[in-house]
N, C-alpha and C. Protein backbone atom coordinates (compact mmCIF):
# COMPACT_ATOMS: atom_id res chain seq x y z
N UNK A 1 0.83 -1.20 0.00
CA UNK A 1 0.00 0.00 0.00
C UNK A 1 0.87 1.26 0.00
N UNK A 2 1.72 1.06 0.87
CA UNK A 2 2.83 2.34 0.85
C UNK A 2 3.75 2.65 -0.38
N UNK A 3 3.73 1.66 -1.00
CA UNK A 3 4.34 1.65 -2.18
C UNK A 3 3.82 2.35 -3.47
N UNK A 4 2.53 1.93 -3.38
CA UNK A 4 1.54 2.71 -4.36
C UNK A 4 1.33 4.11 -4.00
N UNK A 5 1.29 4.45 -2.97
CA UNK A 5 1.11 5.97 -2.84
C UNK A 5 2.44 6.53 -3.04
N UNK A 6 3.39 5.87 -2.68
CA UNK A 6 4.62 6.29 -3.05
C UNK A 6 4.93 6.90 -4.77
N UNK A 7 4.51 5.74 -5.18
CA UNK A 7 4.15 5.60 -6.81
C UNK A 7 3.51 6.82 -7.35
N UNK A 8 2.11 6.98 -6.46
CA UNK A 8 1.19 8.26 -7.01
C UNK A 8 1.63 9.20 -6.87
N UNK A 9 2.44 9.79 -5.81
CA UNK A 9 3.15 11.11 -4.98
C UNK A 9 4.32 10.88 -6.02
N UNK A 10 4.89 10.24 -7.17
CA UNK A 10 6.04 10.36 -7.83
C UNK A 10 5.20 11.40 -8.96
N UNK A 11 4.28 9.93 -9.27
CA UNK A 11 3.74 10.62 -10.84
C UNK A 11 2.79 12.18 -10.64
N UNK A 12 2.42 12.53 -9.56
CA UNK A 12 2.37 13.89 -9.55
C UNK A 12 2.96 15.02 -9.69
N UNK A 13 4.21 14.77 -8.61
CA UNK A 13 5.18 15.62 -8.83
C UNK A 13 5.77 15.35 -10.20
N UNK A 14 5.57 14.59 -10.81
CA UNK A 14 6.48 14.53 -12.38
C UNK A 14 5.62 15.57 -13.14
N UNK A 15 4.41 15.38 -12.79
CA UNK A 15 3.29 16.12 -13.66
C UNK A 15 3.20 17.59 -13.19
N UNK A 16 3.60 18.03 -12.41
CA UNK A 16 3.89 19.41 -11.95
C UNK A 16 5.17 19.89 -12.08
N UNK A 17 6.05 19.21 -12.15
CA UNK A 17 7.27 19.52 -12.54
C UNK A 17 7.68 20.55 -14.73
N UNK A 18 6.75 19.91 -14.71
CA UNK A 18 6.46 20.47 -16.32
C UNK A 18 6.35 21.73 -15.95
N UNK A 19 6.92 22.48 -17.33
CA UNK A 19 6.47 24.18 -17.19
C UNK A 19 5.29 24.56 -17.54
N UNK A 20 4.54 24.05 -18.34
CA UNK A 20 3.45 23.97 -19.00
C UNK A 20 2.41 23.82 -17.97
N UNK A 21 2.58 23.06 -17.31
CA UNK A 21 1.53 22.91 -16.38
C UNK A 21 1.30 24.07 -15.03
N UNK A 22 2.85 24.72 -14.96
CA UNK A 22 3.23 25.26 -14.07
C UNK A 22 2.58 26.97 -14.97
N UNK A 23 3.00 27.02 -16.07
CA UNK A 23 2.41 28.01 -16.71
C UNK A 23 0.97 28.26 -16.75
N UNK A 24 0.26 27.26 -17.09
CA UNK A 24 -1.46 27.33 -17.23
C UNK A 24 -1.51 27.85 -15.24
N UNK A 25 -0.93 27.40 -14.56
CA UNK A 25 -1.60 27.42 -13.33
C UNK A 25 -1.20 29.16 -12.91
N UNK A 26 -0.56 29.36 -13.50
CA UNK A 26 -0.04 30.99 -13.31
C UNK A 26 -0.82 31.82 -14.42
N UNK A 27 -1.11 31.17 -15.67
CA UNK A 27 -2.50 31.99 -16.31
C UNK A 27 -4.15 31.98 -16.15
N UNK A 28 -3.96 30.99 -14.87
CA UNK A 28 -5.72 30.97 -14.71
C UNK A 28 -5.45 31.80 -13.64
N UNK A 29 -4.36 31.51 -12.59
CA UNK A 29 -4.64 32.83 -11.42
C UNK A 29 -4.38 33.86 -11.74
N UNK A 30 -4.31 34.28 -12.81
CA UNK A 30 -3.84 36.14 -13.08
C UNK A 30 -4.91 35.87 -13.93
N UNK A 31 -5.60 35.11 -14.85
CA UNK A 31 -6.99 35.78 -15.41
C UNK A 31 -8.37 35.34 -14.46
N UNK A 32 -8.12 34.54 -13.28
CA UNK A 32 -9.19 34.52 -12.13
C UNK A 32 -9.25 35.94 -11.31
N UNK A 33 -8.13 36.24 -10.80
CA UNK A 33 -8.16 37.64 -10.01
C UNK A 33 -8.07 38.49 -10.90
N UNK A 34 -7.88 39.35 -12.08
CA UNK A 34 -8.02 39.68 -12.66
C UNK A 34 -9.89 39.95 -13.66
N UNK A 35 -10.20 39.15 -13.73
CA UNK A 35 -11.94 38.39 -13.86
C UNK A 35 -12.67 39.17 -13.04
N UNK A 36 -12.31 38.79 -11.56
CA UNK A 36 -12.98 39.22 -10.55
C UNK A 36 -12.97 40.90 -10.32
N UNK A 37 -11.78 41.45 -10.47
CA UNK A 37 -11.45 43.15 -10.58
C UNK A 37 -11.79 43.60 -11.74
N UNK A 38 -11.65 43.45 -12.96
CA UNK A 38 -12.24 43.91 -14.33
C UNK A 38 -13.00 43.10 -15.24
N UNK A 39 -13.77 43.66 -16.35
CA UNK A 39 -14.23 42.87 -16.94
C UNK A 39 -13.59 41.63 -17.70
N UNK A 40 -13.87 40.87 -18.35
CA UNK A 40 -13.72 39.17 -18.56
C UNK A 40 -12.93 39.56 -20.03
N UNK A 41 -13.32 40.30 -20.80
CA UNK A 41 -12.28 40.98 -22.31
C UNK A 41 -11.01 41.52 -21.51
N UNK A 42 -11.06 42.19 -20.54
CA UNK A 42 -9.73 43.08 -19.66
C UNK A 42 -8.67 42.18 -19.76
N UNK A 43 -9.39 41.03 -18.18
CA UNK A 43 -8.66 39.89 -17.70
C UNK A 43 -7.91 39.29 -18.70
N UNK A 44 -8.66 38.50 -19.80
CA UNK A 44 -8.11 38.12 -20.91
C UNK A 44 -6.67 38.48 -21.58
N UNK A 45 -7.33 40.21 -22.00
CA UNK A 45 -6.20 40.80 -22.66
C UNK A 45 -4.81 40.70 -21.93
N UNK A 46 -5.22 40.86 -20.62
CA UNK A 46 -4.26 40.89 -19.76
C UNK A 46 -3.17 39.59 -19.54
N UNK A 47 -3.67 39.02 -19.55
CA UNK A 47 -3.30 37.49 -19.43
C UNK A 47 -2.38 37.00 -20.86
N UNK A 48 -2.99 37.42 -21.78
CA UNK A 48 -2.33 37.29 -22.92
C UNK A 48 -1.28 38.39 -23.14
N UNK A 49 -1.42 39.42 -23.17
CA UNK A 49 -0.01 40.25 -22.92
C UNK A 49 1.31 40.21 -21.97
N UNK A 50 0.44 39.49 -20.81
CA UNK A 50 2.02 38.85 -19.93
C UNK A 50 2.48 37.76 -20.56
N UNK A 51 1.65 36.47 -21.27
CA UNK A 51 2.21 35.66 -21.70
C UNK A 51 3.16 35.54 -22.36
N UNK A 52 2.89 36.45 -23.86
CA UNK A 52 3.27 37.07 -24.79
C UNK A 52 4.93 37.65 -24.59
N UNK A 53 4.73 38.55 -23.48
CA UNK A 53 5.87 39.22 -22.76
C UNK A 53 6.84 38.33 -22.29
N UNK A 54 6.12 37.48 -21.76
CA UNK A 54 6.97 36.57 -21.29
C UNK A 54 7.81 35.60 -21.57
N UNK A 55 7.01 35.28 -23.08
CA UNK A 55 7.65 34.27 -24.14
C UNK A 55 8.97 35.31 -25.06
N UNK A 56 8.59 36.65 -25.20
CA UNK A 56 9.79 37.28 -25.71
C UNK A 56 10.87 37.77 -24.87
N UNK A 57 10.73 37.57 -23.99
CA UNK A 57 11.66 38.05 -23.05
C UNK A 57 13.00 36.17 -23.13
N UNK A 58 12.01 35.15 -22.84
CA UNK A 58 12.43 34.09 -23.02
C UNK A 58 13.10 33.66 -24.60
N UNK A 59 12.73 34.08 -25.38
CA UNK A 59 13.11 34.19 -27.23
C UNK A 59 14.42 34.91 -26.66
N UNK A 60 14.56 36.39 -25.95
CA UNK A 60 15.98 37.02 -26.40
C UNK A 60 16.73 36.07 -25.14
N UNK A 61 16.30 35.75 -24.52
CA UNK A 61 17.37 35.00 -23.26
C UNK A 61 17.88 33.40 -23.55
N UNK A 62 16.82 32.80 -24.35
CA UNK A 62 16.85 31.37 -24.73
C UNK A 62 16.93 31.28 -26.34
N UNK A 63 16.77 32.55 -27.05
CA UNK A 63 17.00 32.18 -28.30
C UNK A 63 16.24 31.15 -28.63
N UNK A 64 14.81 31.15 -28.47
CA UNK A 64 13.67 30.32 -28.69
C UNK A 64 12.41 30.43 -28.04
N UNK A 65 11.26 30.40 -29.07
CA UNK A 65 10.28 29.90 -28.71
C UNK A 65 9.88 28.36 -27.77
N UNK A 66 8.86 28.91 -26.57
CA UNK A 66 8.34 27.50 -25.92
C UNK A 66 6.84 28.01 -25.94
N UNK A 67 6.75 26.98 -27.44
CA UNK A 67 5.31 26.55 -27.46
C UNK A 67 4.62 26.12 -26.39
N UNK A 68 5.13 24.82 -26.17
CA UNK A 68 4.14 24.36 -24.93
C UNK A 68 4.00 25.06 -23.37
N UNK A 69 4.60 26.00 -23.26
CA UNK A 69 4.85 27.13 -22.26
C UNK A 69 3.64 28.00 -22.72
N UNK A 70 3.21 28.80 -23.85
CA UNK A 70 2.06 28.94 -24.91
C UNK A 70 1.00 28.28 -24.75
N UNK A 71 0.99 27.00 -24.89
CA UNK A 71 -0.12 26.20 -25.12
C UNK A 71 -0.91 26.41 -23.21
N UNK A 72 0.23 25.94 -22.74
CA UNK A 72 -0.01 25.92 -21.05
C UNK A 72 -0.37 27.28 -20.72
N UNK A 73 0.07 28.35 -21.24
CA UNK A 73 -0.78 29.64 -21.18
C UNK A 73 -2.65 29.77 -21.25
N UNK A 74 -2.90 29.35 -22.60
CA UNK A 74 -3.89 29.50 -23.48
C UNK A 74 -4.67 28.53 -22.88
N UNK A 75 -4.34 27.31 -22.16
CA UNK A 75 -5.36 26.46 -21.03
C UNK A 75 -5.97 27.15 -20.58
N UNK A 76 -4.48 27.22 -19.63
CA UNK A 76 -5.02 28.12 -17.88
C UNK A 76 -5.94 29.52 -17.97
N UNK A 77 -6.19 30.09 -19.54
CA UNK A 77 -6.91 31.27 -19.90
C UNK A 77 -8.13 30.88 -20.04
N UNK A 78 -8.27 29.95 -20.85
CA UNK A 78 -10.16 29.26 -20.86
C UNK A 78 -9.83 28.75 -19.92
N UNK A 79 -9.34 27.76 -19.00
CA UNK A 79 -10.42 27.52 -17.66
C UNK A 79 -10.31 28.41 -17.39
N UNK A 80 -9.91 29.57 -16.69
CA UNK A 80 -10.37 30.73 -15.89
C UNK A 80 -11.57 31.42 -16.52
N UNK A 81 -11.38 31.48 -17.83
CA UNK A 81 -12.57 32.63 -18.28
C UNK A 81 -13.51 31.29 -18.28
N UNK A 82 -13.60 30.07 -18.04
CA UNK A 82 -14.72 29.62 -18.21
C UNK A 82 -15.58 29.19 -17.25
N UNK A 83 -14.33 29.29 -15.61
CA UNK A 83 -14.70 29.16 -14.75
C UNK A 83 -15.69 30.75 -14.18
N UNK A 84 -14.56 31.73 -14.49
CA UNK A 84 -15.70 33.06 -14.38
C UNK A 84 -17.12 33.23 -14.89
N UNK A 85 -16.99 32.47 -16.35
CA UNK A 85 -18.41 32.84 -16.75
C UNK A 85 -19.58 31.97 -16.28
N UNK A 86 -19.28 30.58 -15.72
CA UNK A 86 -20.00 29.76 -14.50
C UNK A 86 -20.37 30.81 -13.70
N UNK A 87 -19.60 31.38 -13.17
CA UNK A 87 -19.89 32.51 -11.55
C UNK A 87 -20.93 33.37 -11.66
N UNK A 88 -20.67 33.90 -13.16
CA UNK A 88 -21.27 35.44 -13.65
C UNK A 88 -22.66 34.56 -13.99
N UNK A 89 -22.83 33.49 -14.55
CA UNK A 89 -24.15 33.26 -14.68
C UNK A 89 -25.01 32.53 -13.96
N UNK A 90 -24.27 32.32 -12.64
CA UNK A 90 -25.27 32.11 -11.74
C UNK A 90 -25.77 32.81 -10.64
């Protein structure tokens, strides 16, 4: 039994260890609090301009694009805006 949780507590942390994953979770909380203080187009924009920023800043330092850093952006943006618009319509 200890072994298996051992097992599960690996493959999590493997799965959080990704940037991608680590990215979406840093674009739903800046377009969740964000959501909540301005409108849901704001949040958005917002969210996408740090990304954006963030990937060029990474281009002149890494001399490359990270898509999946992108992709893990553009998640964590619909669930948040989709979790907001749950809120707003109930």
């Amino acid at each position: 039994m200890n072994k298996r949780l051992y097992e599960i507590g690996q493959r999590i942390q493997r799965i959080f260890t990704h940037e991608y994953v680590i990215h979406g979770l840093y674009a739903f909380l800046i377009t969740a609090v964000a959501g909540v203080l301005l409108p849901l187009w704001a949040a958005a924009l917002l969210t996408v301009v740090i990304s954006i920023g963030k990937e060029i800043l990474d281009h002149i330092a890494y001399e490359g694009w990270s898509w999946p850093d992108l992709a893990g952006d553009a998640v964590g943006l619909l669930l948040a805006l989709g979790v907001l618009l749950l809120i707003r319509m109930s």
